[in-house]
Protein backbone atom coordinates (compact mmCIF):
# COMPACT_ATOMS: atom_id res chain seq x y z
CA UNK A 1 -24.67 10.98 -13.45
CA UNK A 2 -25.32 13.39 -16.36
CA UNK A 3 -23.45 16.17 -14.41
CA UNK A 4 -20.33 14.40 -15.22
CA UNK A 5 -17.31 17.13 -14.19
CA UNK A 6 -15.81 18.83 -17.23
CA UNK A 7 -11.93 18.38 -17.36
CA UNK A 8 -9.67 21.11 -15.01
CA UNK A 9 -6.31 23.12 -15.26
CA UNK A 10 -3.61 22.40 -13.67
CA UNK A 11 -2.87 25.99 -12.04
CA UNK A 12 0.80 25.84 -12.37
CA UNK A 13 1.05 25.16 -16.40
CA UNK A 14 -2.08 25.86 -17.44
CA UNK A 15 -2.75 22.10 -18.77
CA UNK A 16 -5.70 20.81 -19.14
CA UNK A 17 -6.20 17.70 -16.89
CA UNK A 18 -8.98 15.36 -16.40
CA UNK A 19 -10.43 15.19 -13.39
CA UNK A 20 -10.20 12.07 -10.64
CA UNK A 21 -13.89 11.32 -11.44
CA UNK A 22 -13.35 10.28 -14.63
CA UNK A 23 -11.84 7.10 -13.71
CA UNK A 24 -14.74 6.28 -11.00
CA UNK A 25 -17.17 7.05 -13.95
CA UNK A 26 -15.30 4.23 -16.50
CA UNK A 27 -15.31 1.99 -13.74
CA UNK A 28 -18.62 2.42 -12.98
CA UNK A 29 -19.49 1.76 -16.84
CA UNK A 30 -17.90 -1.20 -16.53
CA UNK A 31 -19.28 -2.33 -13.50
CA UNK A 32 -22.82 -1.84 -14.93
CA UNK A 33 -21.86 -3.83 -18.22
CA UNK A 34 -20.85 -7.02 -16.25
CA UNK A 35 -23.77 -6.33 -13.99
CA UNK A 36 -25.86 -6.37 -17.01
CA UNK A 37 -23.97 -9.75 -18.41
CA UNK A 38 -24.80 -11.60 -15.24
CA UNK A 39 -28.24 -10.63 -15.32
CA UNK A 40 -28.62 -12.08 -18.72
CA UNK A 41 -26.88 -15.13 -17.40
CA UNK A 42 -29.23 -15.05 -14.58
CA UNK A 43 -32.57 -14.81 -17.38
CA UNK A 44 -30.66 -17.84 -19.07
CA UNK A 45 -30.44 -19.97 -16.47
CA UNK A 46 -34.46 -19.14 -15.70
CA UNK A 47 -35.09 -20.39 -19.65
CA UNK A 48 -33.43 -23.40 -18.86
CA UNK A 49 -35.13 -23.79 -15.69
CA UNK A 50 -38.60 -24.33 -17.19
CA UNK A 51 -39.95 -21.73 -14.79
CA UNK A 52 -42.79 -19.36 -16.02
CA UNK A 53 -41.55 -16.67 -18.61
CA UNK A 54 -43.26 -14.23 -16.81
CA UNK A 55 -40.31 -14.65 -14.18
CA UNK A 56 -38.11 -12.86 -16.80
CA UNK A 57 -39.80 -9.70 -16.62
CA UNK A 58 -37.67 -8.25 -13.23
CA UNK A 59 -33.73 -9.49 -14.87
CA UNK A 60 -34.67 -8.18 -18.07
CA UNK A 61 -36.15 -4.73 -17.25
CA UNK A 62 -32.95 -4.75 -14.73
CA UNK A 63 -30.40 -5.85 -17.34
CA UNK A 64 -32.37 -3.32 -19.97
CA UNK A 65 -31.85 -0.01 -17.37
CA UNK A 66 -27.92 -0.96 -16.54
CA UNK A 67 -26.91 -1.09 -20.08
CA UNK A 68 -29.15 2.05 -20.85
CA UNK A 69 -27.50 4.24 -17.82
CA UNK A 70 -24.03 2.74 -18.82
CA UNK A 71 -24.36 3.65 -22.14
CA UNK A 72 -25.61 7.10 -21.21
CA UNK A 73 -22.78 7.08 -18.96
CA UNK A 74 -20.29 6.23 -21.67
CA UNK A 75 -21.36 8.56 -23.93
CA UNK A 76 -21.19 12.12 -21.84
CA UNK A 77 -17.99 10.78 -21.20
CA UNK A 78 -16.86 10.11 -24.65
CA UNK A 79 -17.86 13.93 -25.08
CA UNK A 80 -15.96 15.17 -22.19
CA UNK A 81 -12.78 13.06 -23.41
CA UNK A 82 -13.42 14.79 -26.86
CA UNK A 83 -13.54 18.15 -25.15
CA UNK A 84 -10.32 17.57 -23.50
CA UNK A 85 -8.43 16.21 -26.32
CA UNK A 86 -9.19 19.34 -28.30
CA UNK A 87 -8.18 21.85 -25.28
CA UNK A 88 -4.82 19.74 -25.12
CA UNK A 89 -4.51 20.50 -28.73
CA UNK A 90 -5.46 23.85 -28.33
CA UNK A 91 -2.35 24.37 -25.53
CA UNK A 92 0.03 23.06 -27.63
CA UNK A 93 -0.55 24.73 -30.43
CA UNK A 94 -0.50 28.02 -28.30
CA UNK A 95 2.69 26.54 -26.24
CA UNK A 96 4.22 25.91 -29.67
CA UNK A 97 3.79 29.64 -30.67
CA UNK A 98 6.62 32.00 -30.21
CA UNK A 99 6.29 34.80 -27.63
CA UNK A 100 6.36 38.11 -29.15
């Protein structure tokens, strides 16, 4: 996951594009997230229970390493978005430019 793919150019104007992963990688994010939600639902509903807190250790060291990969996750990304945005800028402005 932390070899997220850097954004592309499209070879006929030169655009910077992001790639098709991207939108597998937000999914994924979100994916973990609501994993991690049910998991805490799932710790919750052991509370309640009355069953032995040692129980919670599994859910909560689960719940703990989805939002800690999502957020990882989420964050390269962020970086790669940032990237992006400023090569987009950076085409424009040149775009914008008279020839000559």
């Amino acid at each position: 996951m932390p070899f997220i793919d850097d954004f592309i150019y499209d070879p006929h104007s030169g655009l910077p594009v992001p790639p098709k992963s991207w939108l597998r990688y937000s999914c994924q994010i979100w994916v973990f997230r609501i994993m991690a939600a049910m998991t805490v639902i799932v710790v919750v509903a052991i509370l309640l229970s009355g069953r032995p807190v040692h129980d919670l250790a599994s859910p909560l060291l689960a719940s703990t390493g989805l939002l800690a990969v999502s957020e990882f996750t989420a964050a390269i990304l962020r970086r790669r978005r940032a990237a992006l945005a400023d090569a987009t800028r950076r085409y424009e402005a040149m775009i914008a430019r008279p020839f000559g």
